[in-house]
C-alpha atoms as a PDB file:
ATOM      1  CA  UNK A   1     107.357  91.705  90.580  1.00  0.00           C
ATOM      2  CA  UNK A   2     107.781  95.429  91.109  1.00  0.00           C
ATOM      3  CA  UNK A   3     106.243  96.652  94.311  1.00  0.00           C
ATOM      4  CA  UNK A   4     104.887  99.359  91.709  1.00  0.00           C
ATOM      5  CA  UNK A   5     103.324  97.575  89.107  1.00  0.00           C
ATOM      6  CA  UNK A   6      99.385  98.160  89.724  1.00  0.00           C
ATOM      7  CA  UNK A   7     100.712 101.706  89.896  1.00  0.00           C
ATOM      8  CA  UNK A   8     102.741 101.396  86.834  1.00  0.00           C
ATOM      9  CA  UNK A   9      99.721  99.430  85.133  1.00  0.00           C
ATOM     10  CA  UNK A  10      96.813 102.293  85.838  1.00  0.00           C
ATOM     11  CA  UNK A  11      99.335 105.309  84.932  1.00  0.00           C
ATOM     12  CA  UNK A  12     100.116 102.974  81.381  1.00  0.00           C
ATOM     13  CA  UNK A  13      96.077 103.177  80.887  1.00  0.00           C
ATOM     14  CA  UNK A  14      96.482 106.740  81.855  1.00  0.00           C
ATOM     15  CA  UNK A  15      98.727 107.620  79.212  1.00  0.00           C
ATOM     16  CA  UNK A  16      96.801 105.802  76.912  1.00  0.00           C
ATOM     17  CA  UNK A  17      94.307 108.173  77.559  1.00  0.00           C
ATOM     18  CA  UNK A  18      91.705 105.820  79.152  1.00  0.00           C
ATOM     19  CA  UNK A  19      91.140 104.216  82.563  1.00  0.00           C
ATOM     20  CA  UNK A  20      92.547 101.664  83.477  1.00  0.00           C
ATOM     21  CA  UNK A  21      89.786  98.376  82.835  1.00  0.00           C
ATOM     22  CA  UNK A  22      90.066  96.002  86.460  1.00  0.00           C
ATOM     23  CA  UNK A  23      87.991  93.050  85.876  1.00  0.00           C
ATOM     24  CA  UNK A  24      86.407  90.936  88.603  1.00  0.00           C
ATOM     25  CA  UNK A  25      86.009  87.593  89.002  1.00  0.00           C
ATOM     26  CA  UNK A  26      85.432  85.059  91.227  1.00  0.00           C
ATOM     27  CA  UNK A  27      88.241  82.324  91.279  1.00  0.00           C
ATOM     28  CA  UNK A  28      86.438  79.225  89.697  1.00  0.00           C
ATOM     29  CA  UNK A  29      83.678  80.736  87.942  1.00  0.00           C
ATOM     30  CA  UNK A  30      82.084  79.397  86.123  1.00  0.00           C
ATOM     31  CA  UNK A  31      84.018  76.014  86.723  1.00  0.00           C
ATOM     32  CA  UNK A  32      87.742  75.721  87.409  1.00  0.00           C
ATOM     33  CA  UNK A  33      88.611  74.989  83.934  1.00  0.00           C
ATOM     34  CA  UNK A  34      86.517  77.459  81.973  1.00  0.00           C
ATOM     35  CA  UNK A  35      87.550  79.888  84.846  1.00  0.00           C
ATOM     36  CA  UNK A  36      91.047  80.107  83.703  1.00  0.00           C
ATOM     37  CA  UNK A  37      89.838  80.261  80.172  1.00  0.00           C
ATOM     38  CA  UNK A  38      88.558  83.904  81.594  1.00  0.00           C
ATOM     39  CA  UNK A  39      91.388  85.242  82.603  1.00  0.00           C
ATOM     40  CA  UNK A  40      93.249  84.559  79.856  1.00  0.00           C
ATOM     41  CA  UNK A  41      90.745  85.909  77.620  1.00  0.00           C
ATOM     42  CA  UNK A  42      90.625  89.030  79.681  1.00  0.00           C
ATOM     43  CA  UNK A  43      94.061  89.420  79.443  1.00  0.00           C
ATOM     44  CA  UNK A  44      93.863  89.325  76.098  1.00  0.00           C
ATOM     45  CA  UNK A  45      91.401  91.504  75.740  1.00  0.00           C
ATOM     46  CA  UNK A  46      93.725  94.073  77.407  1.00  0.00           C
ATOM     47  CA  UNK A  47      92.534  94.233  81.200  1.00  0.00           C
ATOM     48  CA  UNK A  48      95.330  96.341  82.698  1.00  0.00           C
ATOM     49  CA  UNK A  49      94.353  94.965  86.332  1.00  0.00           C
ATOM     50  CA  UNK A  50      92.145  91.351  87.331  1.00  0.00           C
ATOM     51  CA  UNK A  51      91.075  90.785  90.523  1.00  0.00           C
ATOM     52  CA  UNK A  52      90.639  87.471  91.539  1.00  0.00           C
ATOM     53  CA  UNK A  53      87.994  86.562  94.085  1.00  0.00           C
ATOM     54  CA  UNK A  54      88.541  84.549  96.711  1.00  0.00           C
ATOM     55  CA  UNK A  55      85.242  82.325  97.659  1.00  0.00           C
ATOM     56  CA  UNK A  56      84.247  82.996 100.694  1.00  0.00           C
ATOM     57  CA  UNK A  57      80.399  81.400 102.449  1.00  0.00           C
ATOM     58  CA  UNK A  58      79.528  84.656 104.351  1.00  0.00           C
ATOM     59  CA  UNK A  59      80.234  87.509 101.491  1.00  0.00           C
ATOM     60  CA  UNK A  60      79.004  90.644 103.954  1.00  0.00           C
ATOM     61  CA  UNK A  61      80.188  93.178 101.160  1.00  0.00           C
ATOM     62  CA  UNK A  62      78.510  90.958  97.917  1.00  0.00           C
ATOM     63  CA  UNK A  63      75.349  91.233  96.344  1.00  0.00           C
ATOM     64  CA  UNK A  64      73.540  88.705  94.814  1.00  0.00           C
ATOM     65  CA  UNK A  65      75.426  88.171  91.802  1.00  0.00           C
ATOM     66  CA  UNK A  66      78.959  87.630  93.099  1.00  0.00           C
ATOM     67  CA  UNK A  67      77.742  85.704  96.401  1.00  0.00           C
ATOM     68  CA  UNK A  68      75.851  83.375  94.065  1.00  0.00           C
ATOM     69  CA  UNK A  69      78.739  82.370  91.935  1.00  0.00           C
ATOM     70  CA  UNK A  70      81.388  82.881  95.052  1.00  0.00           C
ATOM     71  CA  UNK A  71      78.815  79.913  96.638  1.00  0.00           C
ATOM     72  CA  UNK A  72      79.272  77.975  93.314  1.00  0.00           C
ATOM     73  CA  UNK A  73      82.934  77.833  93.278  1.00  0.00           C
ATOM     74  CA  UNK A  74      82.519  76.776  96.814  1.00  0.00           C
ATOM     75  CA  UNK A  75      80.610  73.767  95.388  1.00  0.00           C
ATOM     76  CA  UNK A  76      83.372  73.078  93.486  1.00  0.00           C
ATOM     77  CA  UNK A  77      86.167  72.778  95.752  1.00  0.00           C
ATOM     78  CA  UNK A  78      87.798  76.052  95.276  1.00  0.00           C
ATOM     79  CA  UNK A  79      90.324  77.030  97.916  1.00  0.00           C
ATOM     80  CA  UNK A  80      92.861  79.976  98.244  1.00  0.00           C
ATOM     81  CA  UNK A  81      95.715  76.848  98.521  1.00  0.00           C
ATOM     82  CA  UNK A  82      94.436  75.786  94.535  1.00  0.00           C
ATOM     83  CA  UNK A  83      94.337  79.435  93.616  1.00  0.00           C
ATOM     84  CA  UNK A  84      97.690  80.139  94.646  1.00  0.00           C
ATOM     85  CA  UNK A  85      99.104  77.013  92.945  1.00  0.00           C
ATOM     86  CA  UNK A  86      96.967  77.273  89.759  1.00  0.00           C
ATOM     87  CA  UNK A  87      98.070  81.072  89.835  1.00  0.00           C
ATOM     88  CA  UNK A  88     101.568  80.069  90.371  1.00  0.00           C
ATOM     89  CA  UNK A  89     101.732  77.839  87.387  1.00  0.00           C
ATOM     90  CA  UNK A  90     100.072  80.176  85.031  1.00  0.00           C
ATOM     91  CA  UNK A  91     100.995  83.617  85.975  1.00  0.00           C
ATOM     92  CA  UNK A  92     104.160  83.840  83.372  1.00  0.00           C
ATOM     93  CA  UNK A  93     101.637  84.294  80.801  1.00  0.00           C
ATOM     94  CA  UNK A  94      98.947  86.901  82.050  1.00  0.00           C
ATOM     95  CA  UNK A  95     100.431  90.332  81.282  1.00  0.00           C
ATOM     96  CA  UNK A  96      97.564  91.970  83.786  1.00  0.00           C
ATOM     97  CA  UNK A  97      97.957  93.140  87.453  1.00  0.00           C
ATOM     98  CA  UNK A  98      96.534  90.099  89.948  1.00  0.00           C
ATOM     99  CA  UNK A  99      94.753  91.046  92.907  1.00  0.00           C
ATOM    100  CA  UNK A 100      93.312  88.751  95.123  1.00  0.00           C
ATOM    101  CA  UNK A 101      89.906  90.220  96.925  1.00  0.00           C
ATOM    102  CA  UNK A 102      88.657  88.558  99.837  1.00  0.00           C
ATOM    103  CA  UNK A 103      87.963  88.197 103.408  1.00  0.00           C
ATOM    104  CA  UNK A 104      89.972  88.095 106.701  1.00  0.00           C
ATOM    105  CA  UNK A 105      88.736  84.722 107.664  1.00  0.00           C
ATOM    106  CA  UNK A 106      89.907  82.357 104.646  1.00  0.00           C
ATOM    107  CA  UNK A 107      93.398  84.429 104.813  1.00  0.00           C
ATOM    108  CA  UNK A 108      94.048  84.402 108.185  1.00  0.00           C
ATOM    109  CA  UNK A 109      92.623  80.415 108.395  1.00  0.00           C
ATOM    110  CA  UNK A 110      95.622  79.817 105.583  1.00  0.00           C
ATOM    111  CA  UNK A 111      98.319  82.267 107.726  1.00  0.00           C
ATOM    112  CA  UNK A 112      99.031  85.896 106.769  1.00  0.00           C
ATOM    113  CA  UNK A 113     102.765  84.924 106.196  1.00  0.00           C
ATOM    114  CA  UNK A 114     102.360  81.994 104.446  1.00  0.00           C
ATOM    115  CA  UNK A 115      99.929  83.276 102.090  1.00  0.00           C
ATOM    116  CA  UNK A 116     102.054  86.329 101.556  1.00  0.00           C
ATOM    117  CA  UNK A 117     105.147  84.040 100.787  1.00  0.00           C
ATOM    118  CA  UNK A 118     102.949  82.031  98.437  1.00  0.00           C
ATOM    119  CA  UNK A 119     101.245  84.901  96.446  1.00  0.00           C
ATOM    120  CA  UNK A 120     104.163  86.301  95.829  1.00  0.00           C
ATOM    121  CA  UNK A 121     105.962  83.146  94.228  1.00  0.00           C
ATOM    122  CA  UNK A 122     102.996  82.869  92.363  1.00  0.00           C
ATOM    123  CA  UNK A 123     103.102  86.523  91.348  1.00  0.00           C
ATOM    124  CA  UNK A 124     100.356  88.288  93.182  1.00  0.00           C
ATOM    125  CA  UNK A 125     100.687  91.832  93.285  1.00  0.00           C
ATOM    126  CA  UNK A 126      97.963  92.897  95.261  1.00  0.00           C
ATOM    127  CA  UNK A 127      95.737  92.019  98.187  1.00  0.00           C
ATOM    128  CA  UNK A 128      92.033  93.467  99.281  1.00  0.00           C
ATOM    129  CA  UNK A 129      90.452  92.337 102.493  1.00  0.00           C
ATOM    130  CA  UNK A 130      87.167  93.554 102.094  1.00  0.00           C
ATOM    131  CA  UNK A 131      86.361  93.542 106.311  1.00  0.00           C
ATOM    132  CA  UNK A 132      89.685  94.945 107.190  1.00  0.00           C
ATOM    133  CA  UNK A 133      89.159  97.999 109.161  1.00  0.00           C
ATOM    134  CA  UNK A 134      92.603 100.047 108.807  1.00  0.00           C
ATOM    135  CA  UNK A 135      92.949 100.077 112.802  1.00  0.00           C
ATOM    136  CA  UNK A 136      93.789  96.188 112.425  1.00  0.00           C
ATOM    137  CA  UNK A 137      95.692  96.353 108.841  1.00  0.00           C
ATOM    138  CA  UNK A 138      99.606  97.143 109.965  1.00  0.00           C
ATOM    139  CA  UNK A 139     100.539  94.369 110.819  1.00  0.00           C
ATOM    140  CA  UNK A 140      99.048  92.776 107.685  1.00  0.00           C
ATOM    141  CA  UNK A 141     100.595  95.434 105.748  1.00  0.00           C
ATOM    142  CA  UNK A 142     104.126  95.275 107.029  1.00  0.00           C
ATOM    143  CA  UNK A 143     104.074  91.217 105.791  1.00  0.00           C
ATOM    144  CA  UNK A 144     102.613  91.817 102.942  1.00  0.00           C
ATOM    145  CA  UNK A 145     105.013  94.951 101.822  1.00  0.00           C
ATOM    146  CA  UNK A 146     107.991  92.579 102.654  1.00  0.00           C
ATOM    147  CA  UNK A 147     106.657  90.179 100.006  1.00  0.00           C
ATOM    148  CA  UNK A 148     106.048  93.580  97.652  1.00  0.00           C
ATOM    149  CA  UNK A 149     102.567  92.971  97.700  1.00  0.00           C
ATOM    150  CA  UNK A 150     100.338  95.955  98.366  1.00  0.00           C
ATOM    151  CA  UNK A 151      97.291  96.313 100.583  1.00  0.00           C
ATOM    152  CA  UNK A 152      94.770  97.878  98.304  1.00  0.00           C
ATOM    153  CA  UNK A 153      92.390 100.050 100.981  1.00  0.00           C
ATOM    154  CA  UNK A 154      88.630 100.219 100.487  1.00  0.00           C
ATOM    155  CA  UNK A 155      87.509 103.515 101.016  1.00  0.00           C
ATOM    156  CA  UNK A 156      83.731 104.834 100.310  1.00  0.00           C
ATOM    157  CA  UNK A 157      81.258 107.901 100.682  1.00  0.00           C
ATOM    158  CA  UNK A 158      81.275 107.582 104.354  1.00  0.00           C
ATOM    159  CA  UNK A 159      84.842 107.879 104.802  1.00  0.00           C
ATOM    160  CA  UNK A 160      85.719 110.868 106.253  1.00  0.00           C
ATOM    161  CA  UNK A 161      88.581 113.544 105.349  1.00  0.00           C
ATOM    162  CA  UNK A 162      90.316 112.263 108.723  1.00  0.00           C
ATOM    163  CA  UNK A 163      89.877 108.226 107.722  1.00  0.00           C
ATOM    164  CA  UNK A 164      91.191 109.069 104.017  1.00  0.00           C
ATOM    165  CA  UNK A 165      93.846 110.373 105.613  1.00  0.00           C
ATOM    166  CA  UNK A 166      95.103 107.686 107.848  1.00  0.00           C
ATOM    167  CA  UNK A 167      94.738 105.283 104.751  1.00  0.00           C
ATOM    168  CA  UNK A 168      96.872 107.698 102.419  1.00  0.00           C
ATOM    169  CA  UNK A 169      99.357 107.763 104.630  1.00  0.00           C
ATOM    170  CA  UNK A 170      99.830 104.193 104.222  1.00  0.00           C
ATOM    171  CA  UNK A 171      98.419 103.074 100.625  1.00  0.00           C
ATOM    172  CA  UNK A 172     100.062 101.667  98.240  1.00  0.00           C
ATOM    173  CA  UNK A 173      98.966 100.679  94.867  1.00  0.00           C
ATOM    174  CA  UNK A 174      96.323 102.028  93.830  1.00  0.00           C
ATOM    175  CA  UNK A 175      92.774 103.086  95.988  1.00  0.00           C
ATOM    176  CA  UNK A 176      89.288 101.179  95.718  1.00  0.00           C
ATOM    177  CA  UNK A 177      86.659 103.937  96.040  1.00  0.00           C
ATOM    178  CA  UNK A 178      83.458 101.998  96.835  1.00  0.00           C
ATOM    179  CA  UNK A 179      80.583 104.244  94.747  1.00  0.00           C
ATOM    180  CA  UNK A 180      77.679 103.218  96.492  1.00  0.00           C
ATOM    181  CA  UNK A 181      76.660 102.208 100.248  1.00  0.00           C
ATOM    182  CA  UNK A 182      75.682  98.780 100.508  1.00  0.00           C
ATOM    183  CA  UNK A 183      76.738  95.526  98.714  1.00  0.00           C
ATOM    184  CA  UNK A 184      77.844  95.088  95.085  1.00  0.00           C
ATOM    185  CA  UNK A 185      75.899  94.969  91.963  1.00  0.00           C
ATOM    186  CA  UNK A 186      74.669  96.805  89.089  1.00  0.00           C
ATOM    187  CA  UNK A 187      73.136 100.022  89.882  1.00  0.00           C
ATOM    188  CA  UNK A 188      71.162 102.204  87.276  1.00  0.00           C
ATOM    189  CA  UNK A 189      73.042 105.346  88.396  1.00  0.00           C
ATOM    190  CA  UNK A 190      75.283 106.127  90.986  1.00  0.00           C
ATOM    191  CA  UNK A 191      74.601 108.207  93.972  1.00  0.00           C
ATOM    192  CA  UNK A 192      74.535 112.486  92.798  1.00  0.00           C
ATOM    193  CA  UNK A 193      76.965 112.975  96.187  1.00  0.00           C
ATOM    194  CA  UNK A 194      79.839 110.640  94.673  1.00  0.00           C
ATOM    195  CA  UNK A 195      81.792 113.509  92.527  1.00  0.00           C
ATOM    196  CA  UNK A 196      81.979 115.329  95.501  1.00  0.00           C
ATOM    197  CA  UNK A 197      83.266 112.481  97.474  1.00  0.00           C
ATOM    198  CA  UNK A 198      85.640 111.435  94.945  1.00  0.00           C
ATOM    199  CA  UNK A 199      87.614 114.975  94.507  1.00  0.00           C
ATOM    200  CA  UNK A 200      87.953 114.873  98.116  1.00  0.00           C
ATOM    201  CA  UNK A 201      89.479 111.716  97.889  1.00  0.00           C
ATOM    202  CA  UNK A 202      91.569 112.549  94.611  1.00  0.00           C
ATOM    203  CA  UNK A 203      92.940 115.367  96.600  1.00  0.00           C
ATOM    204  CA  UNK A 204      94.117 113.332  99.589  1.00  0.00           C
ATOM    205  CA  UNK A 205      95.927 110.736  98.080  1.00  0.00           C
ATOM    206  CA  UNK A 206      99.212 110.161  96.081  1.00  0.00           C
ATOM    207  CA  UNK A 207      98.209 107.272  94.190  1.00  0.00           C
ATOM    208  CA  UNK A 208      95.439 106.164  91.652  1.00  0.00           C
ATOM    209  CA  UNK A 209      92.287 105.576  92.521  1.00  0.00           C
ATOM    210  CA  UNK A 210      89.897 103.094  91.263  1.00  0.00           C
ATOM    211  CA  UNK A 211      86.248 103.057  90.704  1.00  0.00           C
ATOM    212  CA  UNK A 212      83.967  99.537  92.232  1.00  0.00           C
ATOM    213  CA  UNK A 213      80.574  98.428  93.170  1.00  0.00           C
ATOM    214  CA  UNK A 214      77.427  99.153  90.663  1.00  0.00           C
ATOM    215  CA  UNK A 215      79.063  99.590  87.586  1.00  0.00           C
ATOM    216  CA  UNK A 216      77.709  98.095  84.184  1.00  0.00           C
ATOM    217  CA  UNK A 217      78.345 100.916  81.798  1.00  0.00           C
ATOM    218  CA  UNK A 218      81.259 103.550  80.994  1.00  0.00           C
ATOM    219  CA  UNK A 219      78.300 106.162  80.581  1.00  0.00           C
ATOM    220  CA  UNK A 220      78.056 105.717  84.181  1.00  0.00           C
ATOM    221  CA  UNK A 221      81.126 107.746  84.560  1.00  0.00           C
ATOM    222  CA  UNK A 222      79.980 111.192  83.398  1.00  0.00           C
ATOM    223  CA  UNK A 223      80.578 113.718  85.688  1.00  0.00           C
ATOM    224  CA  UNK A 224      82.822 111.867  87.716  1.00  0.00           C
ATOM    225  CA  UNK A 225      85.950 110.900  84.968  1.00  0.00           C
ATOM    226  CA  UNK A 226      88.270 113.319  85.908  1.00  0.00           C
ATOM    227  CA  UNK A 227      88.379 111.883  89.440  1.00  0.00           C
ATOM    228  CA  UNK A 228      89.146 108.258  88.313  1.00  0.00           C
ATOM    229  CA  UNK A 229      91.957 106.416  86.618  1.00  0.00           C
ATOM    230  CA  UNK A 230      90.455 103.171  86.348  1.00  0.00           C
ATOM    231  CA  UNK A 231      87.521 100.881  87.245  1.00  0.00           C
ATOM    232  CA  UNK A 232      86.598  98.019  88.535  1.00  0.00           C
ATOM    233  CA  UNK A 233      84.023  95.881  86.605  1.00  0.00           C
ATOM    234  CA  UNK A 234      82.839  92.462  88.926  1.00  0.00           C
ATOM    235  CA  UNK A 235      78.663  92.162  88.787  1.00  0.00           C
ATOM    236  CA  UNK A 236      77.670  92.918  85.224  1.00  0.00           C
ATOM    237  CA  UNK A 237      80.895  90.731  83.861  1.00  0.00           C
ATOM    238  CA  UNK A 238      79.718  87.602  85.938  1.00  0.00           C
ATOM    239  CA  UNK A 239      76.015  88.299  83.960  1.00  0.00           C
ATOM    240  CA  UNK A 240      77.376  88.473  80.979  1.00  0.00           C
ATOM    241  CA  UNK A 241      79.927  84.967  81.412  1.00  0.00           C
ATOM    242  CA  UNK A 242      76.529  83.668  82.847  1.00  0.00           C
ATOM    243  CA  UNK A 243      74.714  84.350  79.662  1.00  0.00           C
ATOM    244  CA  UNK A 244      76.940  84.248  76.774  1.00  0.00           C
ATOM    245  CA  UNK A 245      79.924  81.537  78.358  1.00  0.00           C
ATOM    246  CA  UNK A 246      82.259  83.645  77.371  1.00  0.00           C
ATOM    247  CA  UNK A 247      84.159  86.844  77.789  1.00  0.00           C
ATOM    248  CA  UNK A 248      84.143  87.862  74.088  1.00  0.00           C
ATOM    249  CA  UNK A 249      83.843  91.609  73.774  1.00  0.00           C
ATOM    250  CA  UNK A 250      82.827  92.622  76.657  1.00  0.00           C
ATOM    251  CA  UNK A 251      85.902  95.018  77.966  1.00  0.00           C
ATOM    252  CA  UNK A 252      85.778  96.444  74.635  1.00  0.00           C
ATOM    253  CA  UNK A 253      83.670  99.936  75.205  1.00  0.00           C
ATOM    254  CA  UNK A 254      85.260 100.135  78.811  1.00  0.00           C
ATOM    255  CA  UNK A 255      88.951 100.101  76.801  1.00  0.00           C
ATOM    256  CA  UNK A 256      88.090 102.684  74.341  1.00  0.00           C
END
């Protein structure tokens, strides 16, 4: 796997003239089976990027929504050791960027080196570590980047011109611009300051940057499009599998 890819991917949505679509979901959700059902379906459906969660019992950055079904897939049995090897047997097929999203304390209980040998066999292109500050993430990085797997930062409206800077000069892939301060979930509009924040960061960094937390509609994006190639759809996407049992249409406005 290119070292580039989630690059490549959001620049292919780019040229498309769209963002590029980055589902969420946590791994095992709603059961293990029906779970991989998902992703292929999103696939499918034309998701340039899917993030996989990894369960975790003490979600600090989730709302409601994702810690709910993280906790169910913990019910199940679901472990970054059966991701990896489910992943690994499957990932010839799925056309989409994999991320895995997580936290430090399932990775670094299953070894930073052996999960970066392991995700890449099993084709993993990307890694977010949701309570990784950056002071702590070289190390991390330098493993990961030997496997070609990129550290995908988290940045947010509280990151400052000095922070962005540090994390630019070290990014690859593509950014994760958190739009709102707290945990994820839907949000009826997104915070007036976030344009603002957003050029800042658009001007700062060299690679794309992608939209997460509090999204449920692509009207949400007015005023803030030309600032973001592609976004990151977790929350309203675990509702809808919830409801319906299925993925069926539901990238279909965020793709046109």
């Amino acid at each position: 796997m290119s070292q580039n890819l989630l690059t490549q991917k959001i620049e292919q949505a780019k040229c498309q003239g769209r963002k590029a679509v980055m589902p969420y979901l946590p791994a095992g959700y709603p059961s293990r089976q029906d779970f991989w059902t998902h992703i292929r379906d999103l696939d499918a459906a034309g998701a340039d990027i899917i993030e996989i969660g990894v369960p975790f019992s003490d979600p600090v950055a989730d709302g409601p929504i994702v810690e709910q079904a993280a906790l169910r897939c913990l019910e199940q049995g679901v472990s970054l050791e059966w991701i990896l090897e489910e992943l690994r047997r499957k990932r010839a097929s799925i056309n989409a960027g994999i991320v895995l999203m997580g936290y430090m304390n399932p990775f670094l209980q299953y070894g930073i080196p052996k999960l970066a040998r392991e995700a890449s066999v099993a084709g993993v292109n990307g890694l977010i570590i949701a309570d990784l500050p950056f002071e702590e993430s070289a190390e991390i990085r330098e493993i990961l980047q030997a496997q070609a797997i990129d550290l995908i930062p988290l940045v947010g409206l509280n990151s400052s011109s000095e922070r962005l800077r540090m994390h630019a000069h070290e990014a690859t892939g593509f950014v994760y611009f958190v739009s709102v301060m707290g945990t994820t979930g839907e949000r009826a509009v997104l915070p007036p300051e976030l344009r603002t924040a957003l050029i800042q960061a658009k001007s700062i960094f060299s690679i794309p940057l992608a939209l997460g937390f509090g999204l449920h509609s692509p009207s949400q994006l007015q005023g803030v499009e030309d600032a973001v190639d592609g976004v990151v759809i977790g929350s309203s996407l675990i509702r809808h599998i919830t409801k319906t049992g299925q993925v069926g249409d539901f990238l279909t406005a965020w793709l046109n």
